[in-house]
ModelCIF file with pLDDT and N, C-alpha, C, O atoms, coordinates in Angstrom:
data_MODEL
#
_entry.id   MODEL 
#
_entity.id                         1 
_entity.type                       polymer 
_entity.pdbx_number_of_molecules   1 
#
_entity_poly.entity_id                      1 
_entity_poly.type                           'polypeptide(L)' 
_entity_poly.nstd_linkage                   no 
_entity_poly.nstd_monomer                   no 
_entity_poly.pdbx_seq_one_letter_code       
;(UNK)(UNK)(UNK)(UNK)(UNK)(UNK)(UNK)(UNK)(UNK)(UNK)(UNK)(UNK)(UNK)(UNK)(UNK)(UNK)
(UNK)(UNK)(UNK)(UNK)(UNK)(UNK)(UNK)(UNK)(UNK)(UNK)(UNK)(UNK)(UNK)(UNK)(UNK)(UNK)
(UNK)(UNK)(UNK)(UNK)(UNK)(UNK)(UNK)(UNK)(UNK)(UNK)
;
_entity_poly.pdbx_seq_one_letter_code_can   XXXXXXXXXXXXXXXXXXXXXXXXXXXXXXXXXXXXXXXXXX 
_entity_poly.pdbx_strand_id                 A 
#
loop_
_entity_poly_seq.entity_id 
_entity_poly_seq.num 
_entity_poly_seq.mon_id 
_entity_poly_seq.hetero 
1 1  UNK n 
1 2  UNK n 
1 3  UNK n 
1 4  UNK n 
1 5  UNK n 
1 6  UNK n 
1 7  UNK n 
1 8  UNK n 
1 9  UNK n 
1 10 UNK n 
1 11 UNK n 
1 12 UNK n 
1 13 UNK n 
1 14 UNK n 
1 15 UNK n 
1 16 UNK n 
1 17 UNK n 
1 18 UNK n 
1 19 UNK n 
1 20 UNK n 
1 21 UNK n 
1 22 UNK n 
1 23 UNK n 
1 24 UNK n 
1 25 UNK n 
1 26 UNK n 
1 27 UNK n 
1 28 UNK n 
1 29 UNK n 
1 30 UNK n 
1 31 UNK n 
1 32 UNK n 
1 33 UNK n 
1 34 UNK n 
1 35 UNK n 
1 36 UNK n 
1 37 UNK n 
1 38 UNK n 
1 39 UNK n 
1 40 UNK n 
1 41 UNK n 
1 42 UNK n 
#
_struct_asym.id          A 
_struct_asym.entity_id   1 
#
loop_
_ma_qa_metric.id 
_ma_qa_metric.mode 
_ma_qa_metric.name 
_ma_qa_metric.software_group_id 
_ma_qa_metric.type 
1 global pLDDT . pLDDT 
2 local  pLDDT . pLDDT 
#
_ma_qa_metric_global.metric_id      1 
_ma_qa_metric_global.metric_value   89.29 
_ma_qa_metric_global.model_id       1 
_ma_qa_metric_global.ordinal_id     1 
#
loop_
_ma_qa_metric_local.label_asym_id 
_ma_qa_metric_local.label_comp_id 
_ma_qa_metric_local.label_seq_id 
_ma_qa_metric_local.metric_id 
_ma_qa_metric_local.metric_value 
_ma_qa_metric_local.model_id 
_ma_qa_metric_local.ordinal_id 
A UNK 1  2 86.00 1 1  
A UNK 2  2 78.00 1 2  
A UNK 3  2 75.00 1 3  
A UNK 4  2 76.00 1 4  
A UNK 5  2 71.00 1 5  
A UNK 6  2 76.00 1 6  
A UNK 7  2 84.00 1 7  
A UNK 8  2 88.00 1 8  
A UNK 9  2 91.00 1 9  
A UNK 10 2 92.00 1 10 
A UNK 11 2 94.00 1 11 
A UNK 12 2 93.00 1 12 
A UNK 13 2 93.00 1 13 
A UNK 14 2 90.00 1 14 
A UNK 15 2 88.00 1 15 
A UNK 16 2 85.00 1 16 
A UNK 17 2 85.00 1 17 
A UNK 18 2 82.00 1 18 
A UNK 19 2 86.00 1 19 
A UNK 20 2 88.00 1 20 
A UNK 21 2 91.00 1 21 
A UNK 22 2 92.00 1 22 
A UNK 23 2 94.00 1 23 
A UNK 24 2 94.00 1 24 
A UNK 25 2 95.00 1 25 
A UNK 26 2 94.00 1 26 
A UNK 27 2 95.00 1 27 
A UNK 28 2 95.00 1 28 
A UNK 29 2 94.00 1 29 
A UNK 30 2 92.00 1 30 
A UNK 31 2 92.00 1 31 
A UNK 32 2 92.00 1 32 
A UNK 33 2 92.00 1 33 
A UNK 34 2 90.00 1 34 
A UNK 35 2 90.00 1 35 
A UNK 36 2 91.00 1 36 
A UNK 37 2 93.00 1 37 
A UNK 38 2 94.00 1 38 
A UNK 39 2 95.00 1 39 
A UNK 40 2 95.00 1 40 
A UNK 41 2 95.00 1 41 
A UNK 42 2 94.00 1 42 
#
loop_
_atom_site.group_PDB 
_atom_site.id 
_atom_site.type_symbol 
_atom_site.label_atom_id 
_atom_site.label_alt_id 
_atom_site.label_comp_id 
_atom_site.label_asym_id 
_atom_site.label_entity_id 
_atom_site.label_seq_id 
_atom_site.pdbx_PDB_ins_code 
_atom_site.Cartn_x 
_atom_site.Cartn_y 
_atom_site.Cartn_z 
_atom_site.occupancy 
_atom_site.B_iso_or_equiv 
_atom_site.pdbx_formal_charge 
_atom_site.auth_seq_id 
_atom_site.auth_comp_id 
_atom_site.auth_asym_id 
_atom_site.auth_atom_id 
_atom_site.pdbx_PDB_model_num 
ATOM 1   N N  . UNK A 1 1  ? 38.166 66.551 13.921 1.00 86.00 ? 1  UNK A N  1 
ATOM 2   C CA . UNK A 1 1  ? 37.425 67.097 12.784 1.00 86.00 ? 1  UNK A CA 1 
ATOM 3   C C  . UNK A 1 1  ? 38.310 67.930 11.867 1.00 86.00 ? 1  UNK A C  1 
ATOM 4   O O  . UNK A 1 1  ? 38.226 67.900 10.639 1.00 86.00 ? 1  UNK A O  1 
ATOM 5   N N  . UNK A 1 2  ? 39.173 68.683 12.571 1.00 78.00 ? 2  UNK A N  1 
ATOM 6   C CA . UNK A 1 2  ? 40.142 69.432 11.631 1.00 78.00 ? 2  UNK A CA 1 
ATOM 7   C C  . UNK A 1 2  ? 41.436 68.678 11.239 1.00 78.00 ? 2  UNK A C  1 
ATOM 8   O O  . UNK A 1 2  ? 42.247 69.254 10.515 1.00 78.00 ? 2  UNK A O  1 
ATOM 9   N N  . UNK A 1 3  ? 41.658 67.500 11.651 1.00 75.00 ? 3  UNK A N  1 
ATOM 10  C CA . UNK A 1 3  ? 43.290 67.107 11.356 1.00 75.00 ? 3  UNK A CA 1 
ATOM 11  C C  . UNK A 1 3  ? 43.486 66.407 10.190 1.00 75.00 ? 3  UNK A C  1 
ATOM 12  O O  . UNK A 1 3  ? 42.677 65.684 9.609  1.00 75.00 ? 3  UNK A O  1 
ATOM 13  N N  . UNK A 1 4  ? 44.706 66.694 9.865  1.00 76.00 ? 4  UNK A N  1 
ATOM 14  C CA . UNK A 1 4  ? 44.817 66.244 7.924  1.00 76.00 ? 4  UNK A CA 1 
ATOM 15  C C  . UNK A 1 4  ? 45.754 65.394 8.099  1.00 76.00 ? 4  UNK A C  1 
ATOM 16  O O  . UNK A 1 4  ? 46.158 64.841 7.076  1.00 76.00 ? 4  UNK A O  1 
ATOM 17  N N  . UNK A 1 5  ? 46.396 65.014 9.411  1.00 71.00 ? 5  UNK A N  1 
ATOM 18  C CA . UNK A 1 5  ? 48.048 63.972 8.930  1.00 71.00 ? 5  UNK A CA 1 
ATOM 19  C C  . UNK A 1 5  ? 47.594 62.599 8.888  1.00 71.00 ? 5  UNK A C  1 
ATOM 20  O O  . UNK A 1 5  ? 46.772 61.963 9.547  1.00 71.00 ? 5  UNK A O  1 
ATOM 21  N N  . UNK A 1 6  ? 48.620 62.236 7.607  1.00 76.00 ? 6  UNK A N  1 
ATOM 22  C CA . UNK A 1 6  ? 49.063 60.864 7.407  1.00 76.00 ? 6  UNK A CA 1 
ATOM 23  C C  . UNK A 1 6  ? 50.157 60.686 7.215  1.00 76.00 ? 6  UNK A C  1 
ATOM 24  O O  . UNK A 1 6  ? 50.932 61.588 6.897  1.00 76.00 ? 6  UNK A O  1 
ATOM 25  N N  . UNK A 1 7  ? 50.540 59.263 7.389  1.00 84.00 ? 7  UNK A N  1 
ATOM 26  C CA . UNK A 1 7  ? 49.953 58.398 8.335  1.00 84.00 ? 7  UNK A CA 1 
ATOM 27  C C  . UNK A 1 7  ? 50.278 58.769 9.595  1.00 84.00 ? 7  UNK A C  1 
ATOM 28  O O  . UNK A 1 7  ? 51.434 59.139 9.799  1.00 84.00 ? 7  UNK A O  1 
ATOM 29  N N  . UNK A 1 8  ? 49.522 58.746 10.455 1.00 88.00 ? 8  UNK A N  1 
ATOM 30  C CA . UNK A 1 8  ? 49.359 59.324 12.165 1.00 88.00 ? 8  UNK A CA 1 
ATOM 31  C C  . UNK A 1 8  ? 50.669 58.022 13.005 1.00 88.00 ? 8  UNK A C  1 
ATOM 32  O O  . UNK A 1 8  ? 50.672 56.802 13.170 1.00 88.00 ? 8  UNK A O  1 
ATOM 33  N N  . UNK A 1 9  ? 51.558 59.086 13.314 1.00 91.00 ? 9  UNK A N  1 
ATOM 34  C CA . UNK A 1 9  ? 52.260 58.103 14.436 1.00 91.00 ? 9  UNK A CA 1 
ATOM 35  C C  . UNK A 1 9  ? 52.219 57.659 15.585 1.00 91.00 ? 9  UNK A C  1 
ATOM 36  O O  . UNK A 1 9  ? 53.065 56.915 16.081 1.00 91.00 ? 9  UNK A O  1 
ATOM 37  N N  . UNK A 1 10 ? 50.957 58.189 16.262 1.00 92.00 ? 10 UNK A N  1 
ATOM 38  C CA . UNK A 1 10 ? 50.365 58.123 17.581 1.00 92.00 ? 10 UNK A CA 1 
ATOM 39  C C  . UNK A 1 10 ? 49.490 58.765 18.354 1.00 92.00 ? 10 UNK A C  1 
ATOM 40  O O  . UNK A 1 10 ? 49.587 59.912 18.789 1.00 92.00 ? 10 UNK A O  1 
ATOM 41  N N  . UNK A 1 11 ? 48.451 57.826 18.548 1.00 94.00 ? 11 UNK A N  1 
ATOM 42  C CA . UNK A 1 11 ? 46.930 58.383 18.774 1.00 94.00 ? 11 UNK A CA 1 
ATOM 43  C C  . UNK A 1 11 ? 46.783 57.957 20.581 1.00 94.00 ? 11 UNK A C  1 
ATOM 44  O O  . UNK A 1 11 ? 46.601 56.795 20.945 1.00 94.00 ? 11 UNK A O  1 
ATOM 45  N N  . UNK A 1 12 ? 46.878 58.891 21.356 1.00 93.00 ? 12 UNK A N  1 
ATOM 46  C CA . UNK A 1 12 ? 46.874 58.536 22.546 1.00 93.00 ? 12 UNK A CA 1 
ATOM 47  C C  . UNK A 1 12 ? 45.708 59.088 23.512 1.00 93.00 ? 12 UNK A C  1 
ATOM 48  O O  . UNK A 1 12 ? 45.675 60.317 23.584 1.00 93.00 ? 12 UNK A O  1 
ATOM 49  N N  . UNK A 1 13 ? 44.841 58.460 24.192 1.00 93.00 ? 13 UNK A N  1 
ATOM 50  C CA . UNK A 1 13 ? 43.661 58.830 25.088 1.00 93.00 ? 13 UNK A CA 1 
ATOM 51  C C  . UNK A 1 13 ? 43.563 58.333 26.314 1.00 93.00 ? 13 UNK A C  1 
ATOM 52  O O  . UNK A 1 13 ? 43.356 57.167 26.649 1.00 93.00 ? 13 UNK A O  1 
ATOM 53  N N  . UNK A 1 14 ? 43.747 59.434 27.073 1.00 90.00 ? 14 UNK A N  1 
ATOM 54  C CA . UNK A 1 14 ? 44.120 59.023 28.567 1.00 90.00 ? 14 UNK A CA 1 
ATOM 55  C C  . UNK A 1 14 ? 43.338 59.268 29.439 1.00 90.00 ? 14 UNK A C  1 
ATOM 56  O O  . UNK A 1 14 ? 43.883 59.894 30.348 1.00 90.00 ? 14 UNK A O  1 
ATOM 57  N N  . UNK A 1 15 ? 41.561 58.931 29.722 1.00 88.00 ? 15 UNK A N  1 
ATOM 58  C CA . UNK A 1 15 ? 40.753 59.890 30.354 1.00 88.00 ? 15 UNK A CA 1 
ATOM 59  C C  . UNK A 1 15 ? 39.974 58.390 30.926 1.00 88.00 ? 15 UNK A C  1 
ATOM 60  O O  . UNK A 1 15 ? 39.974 57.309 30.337 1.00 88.00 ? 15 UNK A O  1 
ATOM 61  N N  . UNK A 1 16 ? 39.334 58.717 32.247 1.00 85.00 ? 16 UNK A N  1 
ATOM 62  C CA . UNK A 1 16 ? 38.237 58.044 32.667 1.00 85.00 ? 16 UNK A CA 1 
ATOM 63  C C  . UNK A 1 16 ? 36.987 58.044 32.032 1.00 85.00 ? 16 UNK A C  1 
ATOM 64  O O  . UNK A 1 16 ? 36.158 58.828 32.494 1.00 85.00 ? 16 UNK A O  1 
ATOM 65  N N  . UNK A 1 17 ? 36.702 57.433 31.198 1.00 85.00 ? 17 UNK A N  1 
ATOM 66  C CA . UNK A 1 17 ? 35.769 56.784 30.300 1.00 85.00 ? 17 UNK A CA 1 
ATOM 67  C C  . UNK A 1 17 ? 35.199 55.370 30.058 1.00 85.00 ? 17 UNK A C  1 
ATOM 68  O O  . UNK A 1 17 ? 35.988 54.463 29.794 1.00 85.00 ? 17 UNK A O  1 
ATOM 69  N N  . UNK A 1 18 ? 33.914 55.139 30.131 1.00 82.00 ? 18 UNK A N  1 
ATOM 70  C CA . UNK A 1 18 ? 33.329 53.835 29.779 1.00 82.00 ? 18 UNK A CA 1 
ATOM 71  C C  . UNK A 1 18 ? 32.469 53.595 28.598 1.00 82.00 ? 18 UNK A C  1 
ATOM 72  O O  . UNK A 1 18 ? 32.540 54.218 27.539 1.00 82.00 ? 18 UNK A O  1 
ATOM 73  N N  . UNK A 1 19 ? 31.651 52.636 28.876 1.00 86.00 ? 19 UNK A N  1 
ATOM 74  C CA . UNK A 1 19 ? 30.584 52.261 28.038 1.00 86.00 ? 19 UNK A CA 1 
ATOM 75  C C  . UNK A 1 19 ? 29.580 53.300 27.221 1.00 86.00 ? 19 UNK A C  1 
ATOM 76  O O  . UNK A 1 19 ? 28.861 53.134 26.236 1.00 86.00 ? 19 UNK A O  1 
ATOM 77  N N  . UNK A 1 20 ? 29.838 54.392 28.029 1.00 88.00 ? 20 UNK A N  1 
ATOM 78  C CA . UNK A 1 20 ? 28.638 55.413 27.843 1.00 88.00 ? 20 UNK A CA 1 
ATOM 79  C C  . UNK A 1 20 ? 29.318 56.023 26.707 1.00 88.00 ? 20 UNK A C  1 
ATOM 80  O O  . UNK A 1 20 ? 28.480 56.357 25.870 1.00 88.00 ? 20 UNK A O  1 
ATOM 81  N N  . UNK A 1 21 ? 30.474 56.290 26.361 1.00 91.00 ? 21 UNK A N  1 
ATOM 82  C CA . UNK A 1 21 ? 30.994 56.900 25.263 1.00 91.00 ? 21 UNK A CA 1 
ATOM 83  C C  . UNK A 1 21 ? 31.556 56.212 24.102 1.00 91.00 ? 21 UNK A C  1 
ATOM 84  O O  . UNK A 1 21 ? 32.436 56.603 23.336 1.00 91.00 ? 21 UNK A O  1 
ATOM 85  N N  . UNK A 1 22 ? 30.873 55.083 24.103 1.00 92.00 ? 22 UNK A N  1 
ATOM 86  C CA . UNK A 1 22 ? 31.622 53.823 23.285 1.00 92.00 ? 22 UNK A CA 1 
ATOM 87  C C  . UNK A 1 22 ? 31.414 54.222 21.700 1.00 92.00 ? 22 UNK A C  1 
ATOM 88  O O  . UNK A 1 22 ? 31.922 53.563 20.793 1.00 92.00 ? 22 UNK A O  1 
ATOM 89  N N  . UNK A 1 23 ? 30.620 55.357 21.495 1.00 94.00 ? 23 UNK A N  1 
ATOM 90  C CA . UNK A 1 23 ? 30.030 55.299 20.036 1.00 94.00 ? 23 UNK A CA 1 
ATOM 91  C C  . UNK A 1 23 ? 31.648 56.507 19.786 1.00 94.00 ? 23 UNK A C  1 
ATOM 92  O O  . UNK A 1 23 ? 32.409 56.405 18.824 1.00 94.00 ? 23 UNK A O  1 
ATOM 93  N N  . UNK A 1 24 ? 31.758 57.262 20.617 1.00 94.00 ? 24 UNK A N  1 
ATOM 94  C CA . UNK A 1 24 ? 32.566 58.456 20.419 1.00 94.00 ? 24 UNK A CA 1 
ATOM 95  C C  . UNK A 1 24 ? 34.103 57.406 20.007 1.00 94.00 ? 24 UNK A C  1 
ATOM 96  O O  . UNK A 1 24 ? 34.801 57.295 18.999 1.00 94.00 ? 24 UNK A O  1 
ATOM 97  N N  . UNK A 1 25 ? 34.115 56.820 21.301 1.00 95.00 ? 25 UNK A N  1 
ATOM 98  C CA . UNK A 1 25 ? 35.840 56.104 21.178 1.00 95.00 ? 25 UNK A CA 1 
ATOM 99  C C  . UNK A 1 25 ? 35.597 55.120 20.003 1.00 95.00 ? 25 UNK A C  1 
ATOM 100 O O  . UNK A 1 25 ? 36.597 54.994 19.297 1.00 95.00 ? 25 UNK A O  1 
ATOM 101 N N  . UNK A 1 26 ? 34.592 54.438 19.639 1.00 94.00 ? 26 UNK A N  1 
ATOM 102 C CA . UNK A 1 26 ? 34.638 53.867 18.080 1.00 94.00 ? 26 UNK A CA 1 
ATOM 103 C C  . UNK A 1 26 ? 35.049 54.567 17.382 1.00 94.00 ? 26 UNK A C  1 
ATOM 104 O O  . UNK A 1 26 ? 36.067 54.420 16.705 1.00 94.00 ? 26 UNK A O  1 
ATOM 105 N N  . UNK A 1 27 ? 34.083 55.776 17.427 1.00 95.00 ? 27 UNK A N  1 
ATOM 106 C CA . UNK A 1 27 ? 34.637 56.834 15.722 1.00 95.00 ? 27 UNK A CA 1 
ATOM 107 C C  . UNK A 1 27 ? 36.117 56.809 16.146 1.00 95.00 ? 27 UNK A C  1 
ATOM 108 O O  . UNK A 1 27 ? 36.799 56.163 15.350 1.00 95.00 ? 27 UNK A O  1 
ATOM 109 N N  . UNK A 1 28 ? 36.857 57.374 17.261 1.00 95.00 ? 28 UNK A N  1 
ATOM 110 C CA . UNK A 1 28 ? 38.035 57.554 17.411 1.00 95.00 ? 28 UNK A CA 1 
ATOM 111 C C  . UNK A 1 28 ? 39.400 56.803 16.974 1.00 95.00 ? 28 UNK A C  1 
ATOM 112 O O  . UNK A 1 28 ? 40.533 57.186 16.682 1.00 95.00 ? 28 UNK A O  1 
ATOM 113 N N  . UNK A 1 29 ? 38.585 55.233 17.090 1.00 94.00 ? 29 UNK A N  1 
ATOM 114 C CA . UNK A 1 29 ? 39.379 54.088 16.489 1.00 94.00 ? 29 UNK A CA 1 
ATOM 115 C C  . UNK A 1 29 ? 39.682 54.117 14.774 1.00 94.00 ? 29 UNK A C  1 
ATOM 116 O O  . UNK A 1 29 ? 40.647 54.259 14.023 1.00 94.00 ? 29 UNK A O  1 
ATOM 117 N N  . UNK A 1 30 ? 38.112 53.871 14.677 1.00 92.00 ? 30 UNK A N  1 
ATOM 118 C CA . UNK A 1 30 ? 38.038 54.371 12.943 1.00 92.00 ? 30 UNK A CA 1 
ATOM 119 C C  . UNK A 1 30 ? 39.308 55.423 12.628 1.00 92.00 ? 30 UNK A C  1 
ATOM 120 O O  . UNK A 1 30 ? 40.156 55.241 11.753 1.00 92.00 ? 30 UNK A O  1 
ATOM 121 N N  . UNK A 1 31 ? 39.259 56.258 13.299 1.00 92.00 ? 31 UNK A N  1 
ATOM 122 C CA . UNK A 1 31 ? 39.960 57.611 12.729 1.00 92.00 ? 31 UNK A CA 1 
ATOM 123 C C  . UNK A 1 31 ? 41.420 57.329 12.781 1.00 92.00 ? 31 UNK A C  1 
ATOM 124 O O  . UNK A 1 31 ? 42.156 57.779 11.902 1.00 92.00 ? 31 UNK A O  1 
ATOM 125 N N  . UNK A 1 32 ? 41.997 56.426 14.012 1.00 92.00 ? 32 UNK A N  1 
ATOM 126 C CA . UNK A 1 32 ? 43.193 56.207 13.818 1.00 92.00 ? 32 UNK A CA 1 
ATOM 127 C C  . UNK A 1 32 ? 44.021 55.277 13.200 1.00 92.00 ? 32 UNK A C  1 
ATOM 128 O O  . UNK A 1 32 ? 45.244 55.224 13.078 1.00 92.00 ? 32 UNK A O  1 
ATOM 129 N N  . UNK A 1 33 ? 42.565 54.115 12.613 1.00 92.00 ? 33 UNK A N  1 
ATOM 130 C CA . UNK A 1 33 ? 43.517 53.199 11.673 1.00 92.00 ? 33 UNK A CA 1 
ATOM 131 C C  . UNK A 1 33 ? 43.344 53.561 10.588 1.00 92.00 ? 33 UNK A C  1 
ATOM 132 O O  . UNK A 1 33 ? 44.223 53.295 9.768  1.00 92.00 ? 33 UNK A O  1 
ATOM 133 N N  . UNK A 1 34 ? 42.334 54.191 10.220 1.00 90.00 ? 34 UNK A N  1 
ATOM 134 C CA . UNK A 1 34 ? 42.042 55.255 8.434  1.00 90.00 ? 34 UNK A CA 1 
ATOM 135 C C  . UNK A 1 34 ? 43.545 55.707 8.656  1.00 90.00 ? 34 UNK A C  1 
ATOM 136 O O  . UNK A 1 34 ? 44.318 55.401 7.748  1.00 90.00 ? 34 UNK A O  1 
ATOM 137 N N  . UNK A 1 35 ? 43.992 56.298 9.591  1.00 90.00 ? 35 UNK A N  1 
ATOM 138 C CA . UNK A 1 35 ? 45.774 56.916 9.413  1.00 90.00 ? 35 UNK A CA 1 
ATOM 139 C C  . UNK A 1 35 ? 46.810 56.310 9.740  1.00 90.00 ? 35 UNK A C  1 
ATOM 140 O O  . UNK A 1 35 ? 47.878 56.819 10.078 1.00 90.00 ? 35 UNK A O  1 
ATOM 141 N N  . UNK A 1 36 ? 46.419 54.648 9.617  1.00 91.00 ? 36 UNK A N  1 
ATOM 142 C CA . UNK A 1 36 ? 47.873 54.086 9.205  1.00 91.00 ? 36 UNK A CA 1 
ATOM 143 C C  . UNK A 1 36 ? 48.583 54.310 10.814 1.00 91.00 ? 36 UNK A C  1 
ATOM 144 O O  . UNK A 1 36 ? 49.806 54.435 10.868 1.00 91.00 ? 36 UNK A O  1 
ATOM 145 N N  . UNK A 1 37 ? 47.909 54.345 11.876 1.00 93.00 ? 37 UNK A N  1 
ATOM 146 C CA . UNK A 1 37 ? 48.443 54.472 13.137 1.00 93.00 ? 37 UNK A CA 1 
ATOM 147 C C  . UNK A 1 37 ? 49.694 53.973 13.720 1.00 93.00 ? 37 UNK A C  1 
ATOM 148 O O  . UNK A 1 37 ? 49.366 52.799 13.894 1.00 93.00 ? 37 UNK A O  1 
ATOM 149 N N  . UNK A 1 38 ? 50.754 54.047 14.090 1.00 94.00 ? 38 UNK A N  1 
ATOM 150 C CA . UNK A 1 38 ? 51.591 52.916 14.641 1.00 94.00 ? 38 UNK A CA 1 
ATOM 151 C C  . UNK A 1 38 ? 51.554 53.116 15.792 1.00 94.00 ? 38 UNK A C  1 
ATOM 152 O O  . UNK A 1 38 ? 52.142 52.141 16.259 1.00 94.00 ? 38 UNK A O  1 
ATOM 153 N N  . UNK A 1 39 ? 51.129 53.996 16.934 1.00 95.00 ? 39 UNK A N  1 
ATOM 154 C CA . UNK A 1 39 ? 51.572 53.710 18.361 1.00 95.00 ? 39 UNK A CA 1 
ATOM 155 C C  . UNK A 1 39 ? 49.560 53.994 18.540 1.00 95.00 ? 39 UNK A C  1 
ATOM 156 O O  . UNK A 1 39 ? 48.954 54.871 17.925 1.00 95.00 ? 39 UNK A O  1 
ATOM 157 N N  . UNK A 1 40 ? 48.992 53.117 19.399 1.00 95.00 ? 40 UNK A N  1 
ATOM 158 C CA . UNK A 1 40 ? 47.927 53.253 19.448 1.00 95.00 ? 40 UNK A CA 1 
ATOM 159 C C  . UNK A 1 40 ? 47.877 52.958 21.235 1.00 95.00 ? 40 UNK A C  1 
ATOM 160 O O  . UNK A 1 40 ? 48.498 51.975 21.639 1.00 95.00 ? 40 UNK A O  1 
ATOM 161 N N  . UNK A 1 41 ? 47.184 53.768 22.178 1.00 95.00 ? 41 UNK A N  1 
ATOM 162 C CA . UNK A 1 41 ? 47.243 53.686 23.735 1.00 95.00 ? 41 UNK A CA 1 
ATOM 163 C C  . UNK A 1 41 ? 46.075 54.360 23.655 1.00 95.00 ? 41 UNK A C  1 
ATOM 164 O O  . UNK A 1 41 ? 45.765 55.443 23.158 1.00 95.00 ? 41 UNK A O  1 
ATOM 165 N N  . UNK A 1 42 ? 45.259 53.196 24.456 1.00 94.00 ? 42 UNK A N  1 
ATOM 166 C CA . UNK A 1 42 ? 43.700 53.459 25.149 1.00 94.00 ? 42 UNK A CA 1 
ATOM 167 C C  . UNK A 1 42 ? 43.831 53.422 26.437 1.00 94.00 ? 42 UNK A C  1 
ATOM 168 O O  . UNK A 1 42 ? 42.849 53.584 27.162 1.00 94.00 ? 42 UNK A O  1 
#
């Protein structure tokens, strides 16, 4: 919610997570190709 960089060089999420949070890790996706992402790890 607070981060301003572009383009983002690497968006990394490393947690035991499923289906149940799928709406959260969407927005999360959204957020890292809106910034031009280059290293992306789910």
């Amino acid at each position: 919610q607070s981060h301003k960089a572009s383009p983002l060089k690497e968006f990394r999420v490393r947690f035991d997570l499923g289906e149940n949070f799928k709406n959260a890790i969407t927005k999360w996706l959204e957020f890292a190709f809106a910034r031009n992402v280059e290293r992306l790890e789910l």
